[in-house]
Protein backbone atom coordinates (compact mmCIF):
# COMPACT_ATOMS: atom_id res chain seq x y z
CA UNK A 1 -25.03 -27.28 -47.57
CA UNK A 2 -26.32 -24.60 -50.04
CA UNK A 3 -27.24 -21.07 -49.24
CA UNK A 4 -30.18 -20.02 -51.59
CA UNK A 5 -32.63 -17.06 -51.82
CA UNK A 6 -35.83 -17.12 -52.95
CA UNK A 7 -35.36 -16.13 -56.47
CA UNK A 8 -32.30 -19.21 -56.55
CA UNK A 9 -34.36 -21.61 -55.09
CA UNK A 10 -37.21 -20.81 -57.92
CA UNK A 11 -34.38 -20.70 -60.68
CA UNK A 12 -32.88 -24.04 -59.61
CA UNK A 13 -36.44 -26.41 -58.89
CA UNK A 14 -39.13 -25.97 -61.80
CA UNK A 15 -40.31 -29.09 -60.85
CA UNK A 16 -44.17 -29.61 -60.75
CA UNK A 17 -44.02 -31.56 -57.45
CA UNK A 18 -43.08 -27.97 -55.39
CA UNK A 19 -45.54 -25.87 -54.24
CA UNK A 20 -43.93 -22.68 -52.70
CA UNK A 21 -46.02 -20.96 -49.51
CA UNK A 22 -47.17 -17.92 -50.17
CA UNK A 23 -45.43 -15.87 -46.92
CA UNK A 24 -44.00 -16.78 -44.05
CA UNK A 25 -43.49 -14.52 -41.29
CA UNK A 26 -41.19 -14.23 -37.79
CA UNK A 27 -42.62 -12.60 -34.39
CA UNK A 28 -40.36 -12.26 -31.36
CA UNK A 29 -40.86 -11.79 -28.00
CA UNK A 30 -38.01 -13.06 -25.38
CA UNK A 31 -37.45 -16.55 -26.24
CA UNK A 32 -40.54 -16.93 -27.80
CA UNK A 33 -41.13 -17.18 -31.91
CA UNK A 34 -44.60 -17.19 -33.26
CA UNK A 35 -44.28 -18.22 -36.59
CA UNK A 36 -46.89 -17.80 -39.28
CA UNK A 37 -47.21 -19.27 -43.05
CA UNK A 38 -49.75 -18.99 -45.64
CA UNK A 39 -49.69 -22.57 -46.84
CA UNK A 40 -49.89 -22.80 -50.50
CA UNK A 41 -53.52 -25.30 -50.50
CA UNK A 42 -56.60 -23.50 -50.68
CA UNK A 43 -57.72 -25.39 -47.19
CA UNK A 44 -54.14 -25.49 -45.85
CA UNK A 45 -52.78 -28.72 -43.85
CA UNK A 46 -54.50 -29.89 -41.04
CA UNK A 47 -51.47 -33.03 -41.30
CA UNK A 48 -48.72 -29.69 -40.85
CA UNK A 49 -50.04 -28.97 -37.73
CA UNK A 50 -50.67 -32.17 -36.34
CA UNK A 51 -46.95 -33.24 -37.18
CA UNK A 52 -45.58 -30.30 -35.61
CA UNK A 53 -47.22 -30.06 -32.58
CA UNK A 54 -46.20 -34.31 -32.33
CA UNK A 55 -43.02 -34.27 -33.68
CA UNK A 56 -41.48 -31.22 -32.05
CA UNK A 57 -40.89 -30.19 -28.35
CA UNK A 58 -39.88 -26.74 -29.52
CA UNK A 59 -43.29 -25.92 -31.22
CA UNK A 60 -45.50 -25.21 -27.85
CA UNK A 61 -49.07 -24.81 -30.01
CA UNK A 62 -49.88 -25.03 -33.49
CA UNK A 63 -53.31 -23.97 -34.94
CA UNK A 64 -54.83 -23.33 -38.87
CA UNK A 65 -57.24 -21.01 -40.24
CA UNK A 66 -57.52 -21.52 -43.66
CA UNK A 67 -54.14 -21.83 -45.16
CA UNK A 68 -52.84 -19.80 -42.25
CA UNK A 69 -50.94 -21.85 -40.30
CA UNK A 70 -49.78 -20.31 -37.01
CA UNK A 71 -47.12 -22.22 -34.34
CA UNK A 72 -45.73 -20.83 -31.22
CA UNK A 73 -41.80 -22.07 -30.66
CA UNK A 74 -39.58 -21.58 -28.39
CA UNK A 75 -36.08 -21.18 -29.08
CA UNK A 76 -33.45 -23.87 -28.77
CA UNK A 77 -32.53 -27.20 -29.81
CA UNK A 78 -35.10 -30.30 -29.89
CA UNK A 79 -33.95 -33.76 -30.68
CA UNK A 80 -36.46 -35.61 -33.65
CA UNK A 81 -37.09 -39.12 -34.34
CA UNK A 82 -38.63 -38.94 -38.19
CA UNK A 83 -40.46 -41.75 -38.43
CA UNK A 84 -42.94 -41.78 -41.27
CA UNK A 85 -46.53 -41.29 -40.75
CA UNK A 86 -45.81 -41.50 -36.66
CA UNK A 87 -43.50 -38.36 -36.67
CA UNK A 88 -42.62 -37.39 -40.28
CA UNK A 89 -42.13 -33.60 -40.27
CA UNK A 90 -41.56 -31.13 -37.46
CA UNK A 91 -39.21 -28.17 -36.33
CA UNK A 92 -35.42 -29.19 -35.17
CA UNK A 93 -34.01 -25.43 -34.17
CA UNK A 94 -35.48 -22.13 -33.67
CA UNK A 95 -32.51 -19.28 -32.84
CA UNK A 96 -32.35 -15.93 -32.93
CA UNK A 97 -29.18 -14.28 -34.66
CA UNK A 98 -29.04 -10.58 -34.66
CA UNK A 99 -32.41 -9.47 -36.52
CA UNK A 100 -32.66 -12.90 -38.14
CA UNK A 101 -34.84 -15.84 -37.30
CA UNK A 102 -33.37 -19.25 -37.94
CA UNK A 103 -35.84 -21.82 -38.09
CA UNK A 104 -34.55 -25.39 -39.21
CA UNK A 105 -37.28 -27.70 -40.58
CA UNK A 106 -36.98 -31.62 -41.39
CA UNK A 107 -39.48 -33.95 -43.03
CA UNK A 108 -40.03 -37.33 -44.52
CA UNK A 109 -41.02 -37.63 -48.31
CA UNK A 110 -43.28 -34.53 -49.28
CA UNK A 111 -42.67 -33.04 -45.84
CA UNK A 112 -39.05 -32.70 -46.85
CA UNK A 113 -40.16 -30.84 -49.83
CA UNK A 114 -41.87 -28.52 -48.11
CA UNK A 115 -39.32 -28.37 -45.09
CA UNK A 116 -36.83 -27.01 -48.05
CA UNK A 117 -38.15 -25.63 -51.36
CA UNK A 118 -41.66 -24.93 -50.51
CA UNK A 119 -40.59 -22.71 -47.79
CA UNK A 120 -37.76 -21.68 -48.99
CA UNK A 121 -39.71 -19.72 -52.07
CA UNK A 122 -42.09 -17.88 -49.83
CA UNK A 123 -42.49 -14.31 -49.64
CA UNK A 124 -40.42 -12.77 -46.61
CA UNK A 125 -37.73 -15.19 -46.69
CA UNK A 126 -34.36 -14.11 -47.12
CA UNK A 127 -32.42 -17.07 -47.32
CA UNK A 128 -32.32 -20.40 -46.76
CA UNK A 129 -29.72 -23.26 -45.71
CA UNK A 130 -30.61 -25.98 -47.98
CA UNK A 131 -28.92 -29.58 -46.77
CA UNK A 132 -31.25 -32.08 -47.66
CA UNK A 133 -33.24 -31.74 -50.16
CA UNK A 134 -35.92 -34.42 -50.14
CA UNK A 135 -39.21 -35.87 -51.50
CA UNK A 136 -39.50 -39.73 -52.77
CA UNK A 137 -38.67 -41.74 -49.16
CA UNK A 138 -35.60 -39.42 -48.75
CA UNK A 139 -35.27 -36.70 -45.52
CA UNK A 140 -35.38 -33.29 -46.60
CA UNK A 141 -34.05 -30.63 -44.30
CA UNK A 142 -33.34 -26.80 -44.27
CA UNK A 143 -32.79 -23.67 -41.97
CA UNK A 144 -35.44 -20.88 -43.26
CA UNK A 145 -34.13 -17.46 -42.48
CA UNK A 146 -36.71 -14.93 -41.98
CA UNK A 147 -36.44 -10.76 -40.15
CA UNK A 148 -37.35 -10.43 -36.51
CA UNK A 149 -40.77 -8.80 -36.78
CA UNK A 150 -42.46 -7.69 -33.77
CA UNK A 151 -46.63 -8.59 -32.60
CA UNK A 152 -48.68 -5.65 -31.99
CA UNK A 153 -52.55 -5.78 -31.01
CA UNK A 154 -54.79 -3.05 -30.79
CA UNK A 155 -58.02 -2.72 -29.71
CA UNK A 156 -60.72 -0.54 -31.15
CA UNK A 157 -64.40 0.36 -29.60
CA UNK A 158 -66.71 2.61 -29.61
CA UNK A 159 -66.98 4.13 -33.18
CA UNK A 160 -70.32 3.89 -34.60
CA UNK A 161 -73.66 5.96 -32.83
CA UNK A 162 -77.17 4.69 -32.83
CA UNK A 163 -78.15 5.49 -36.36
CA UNK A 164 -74.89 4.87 -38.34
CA UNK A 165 -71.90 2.96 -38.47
CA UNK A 166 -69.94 -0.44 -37.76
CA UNK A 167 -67.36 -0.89 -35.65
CA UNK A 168 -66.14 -4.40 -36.99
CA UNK A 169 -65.95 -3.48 -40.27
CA UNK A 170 -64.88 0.27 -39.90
CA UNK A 171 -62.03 -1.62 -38.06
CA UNK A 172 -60.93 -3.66 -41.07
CA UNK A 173 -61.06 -1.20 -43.61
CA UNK A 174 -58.53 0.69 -41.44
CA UNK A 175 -56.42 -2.85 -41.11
CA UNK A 176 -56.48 -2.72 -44.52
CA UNK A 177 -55.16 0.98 -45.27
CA UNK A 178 -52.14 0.04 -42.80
CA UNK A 179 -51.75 -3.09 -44.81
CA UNK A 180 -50.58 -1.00 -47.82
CA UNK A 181 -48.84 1.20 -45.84
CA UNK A 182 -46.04 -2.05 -45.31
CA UNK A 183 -47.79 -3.10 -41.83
CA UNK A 184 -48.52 -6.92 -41.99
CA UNK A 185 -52.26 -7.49 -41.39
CA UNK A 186 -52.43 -10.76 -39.68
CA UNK A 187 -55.78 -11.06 -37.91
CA UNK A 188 -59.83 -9.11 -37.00
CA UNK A 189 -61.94 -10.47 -33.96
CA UNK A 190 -64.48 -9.62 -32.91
CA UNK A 191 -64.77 -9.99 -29.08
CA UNK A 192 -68.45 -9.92 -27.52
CA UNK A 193 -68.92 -7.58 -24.75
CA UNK A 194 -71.82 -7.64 -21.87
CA UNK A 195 -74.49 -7.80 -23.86
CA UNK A 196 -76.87 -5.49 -21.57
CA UNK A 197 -74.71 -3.03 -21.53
CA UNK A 198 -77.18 0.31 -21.62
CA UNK A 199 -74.30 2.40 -23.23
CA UNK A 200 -74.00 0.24 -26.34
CA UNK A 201 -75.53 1.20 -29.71
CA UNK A 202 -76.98 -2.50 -30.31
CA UNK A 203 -74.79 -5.72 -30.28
CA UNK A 204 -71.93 -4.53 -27.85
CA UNK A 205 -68.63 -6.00 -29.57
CA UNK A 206 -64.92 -4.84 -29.61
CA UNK A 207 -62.17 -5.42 -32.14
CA UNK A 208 -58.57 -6.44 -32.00
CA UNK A 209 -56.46 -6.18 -34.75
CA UNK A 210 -53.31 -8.31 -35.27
CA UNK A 211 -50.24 -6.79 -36.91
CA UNK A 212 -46.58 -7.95 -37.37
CA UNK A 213 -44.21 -4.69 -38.03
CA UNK A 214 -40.49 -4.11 -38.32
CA UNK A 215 -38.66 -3.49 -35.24
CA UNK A 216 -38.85 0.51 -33.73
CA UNK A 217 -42.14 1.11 -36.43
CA UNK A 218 -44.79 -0.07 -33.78
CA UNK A 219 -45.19 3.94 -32.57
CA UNK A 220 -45.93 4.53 -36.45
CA UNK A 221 -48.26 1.87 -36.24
CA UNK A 222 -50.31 3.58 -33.66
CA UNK A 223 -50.31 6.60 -34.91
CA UNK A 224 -51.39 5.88 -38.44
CA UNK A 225 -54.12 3.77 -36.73
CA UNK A 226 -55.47 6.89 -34.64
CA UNK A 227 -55.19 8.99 -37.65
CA UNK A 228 -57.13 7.23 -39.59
CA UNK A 229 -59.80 5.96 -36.92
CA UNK A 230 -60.24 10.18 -36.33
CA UNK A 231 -60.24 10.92 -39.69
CA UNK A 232 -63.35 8.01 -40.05
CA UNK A 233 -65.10 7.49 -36.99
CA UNK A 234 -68.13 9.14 -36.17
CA UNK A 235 -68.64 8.56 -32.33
CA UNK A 236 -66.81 11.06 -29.73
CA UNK A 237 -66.03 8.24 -27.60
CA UNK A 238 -63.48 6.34 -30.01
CA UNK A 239 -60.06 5.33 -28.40
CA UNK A 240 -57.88 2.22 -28.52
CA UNK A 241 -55.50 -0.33 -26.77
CA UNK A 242 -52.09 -1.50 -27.57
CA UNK A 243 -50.78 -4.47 -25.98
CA UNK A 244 -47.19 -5.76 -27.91
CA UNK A 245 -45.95 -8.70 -27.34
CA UNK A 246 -46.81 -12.85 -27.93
CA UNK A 247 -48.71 -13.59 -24.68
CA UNK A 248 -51.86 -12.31 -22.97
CA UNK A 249 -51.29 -11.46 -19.14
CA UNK A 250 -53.22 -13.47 -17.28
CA UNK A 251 -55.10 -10.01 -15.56
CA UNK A 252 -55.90 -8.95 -18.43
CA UNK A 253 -57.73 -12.28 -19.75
CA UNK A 254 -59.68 -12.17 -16.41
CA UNK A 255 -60.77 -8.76 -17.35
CA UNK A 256 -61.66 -9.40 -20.68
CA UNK A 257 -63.89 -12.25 -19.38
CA UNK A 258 -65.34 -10.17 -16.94
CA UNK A 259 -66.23 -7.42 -19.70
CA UNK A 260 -68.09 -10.19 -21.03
CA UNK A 261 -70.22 -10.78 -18.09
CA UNK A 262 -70.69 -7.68 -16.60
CA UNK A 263 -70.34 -3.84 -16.34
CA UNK A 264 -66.64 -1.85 -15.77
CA UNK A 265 -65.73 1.61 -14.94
CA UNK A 266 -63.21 3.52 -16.82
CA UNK A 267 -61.33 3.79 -13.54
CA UNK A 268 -60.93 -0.07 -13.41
CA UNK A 269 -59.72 -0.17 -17.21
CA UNK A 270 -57.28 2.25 -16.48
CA UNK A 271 -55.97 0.63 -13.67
CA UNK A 272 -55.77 -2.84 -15.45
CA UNK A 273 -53.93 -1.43 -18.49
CA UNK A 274 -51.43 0.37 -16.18
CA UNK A 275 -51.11 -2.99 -14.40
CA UNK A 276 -50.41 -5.36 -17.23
CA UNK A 277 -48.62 -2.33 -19.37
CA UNK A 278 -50.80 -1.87 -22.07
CA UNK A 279 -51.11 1.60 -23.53
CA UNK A 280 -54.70 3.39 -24.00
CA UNK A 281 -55.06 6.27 -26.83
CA UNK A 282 -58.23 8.50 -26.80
CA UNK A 283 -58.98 8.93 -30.13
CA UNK A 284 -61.94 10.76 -29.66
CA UNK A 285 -62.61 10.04 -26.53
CA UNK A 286 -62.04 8.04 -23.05
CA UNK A 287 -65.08 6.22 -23.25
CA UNK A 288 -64.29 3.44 -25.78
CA UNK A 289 -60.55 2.18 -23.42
CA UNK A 290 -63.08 0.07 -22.07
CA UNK A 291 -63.92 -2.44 -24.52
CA UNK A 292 -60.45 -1.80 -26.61
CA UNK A 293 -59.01 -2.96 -23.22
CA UNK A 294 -61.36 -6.23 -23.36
CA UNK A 295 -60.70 -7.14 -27.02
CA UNK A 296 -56.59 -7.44 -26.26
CA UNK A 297 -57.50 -9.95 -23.51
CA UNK A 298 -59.00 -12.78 -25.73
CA UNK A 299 -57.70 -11.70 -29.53
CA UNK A 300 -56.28 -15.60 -29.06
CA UNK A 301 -58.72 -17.18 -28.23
CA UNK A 302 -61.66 -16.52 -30.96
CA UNK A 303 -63.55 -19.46 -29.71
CA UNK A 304 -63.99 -17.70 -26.19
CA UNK A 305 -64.01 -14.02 -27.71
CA UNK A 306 -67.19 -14.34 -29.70
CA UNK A 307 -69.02 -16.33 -27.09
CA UNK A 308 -72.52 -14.10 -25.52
CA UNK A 309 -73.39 -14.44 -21.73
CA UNK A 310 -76.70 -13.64 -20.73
């Protein structure tokens, strides 16, 4: 067994047959892991996260958007039967050692090159635990150690008026300034809210934002995020919604749908956030807790989110 960095594992392999991801990223929550890589195909794998989900009783969903690639693990040990094309790549280990994440991958042919080097080269890696190293009809397998990063959402409405403005994309740009200031941008939807609403300015949709950040920086997180929604917004009824965490309470998915299908009070937002401990922030105002409130309750499920009820 070999312990290489990135910068080793580039030095040592120049061979055109690797293709290092891009990032790869480590969310925790209890015994939970939500792991996210940037795959390094322009379309990603659609094969990755059919493998996974197959070949591994520790990876509990698995989904793609683009090259994203996104899988939910829980941690332990999981017994795998490679067994090429059946069950050829998949996820052996997932433990949690001080503020590391140690994730131990094994594949057949190709999938053992990216189990190993492919990984291994990524952006927010620190090391990895090379013992196999793979690709022809050989097993390649290695333990990728990544930093415990924590999930935050946050919720954003009401911050355009009748004659100016956009919500969704006033929302990105400010996903984008807390990008550069070391925050990792992970995700924008945009949830649809009742659409007869006779408060909204015209299509009646919330945003949640999806950010991984360094343990004890998730206050900074907010903060910069108000500051920068005050600084920008130009309604007086601008707040947001911070939910941390992997998993949606189950109240506060029933709320979200019912936002969708009907009218709520600010008393029953507040009461639901209290419930299923999710902070509100006026910004500028009270008003907009409402529909930040919604957006945290289907950020996972875009499908659902963008879906209008009549």
């Amino acid at each position: 067994m070999e312990i290489l960095t990135p910068q080793d594992l580039k030095d040592k392999f120049r061979d055109p047959w690797i293709a290092p991801y891009k990032k790869v990223l480590t969310m925790v929550a209890d015994d939970l892991v939500e792991l996210v890589e940037y795959h390094p195909c322009v379309g990603g794998s659609e094969w990755m996260i059919y493998q996974y989900k197959k070949s591994s009783n520790l990876v509990l969903s698995s989904k793609r958007d683009g090259n994203k690639h996104t899988y939910l693990l829980k941690v332990g040990k999981g017994g795998m039967n490679l067994k090429p094309s059946f069950s050829a790549a998949g996820i052996e280990e997932v433990s949690l050692e001080g503020d590391e994440v140690r994730v131990v991958h094994a594949g057949l042919a190709g999938a053992g090159v990216g189990a190993a080097m492919c990984r291994g080269m990524a952006q927010g890696v620190k090391r990895v635990e090379l013992f196999d190293v793979g690709g022809g009809s050989k097993v390649g397998r290695a333990a990728v150690i990544t930093p415990v990063l924590e999930k935050v959402i946050l919720g954003i409405d009401d911050t355009d008026t009748k004659n100016e403005g956009a919500t969704w994309t006033l929302a990105n740009n400010v996903g984008t300034e807390l990008s550069k200031l070391g925050f990792e941008y992970l995700d924008h939807i945009t949830v649809q809210l009742y659409p007869h609403n006779p408060n909204k300015t015209q299509n009646c949709v919330a945003i949640a934002l999806v950010f991984a950040v360094k343990p004890g920086e998730k206050d900074k997180l907010v903060e910069k995020a108000c500051e920068l929604l005050k600084n920008h917004t130009l309604s007086d009824k601008t707040a947001i919604a911070v939910l941390e965490g992997i998993k949606v309470p189950r109240k506060l998915r029933e709320y979200a749908e019912a936002a969708k299908k009907s009218m709520i009070t600010l008393k029953e937002a507040k009461k639901l956030a209290k419930e299923v401990g999710v902070r509100l922030v006026e910004v500028t105002g009270a008003q907009g807790e409402i529909g930040a409130l919604a957006a945290l309750g289907l950020y996972d499920d875009v499908k659902e989110a963008v879906k209008v009820y009549d």
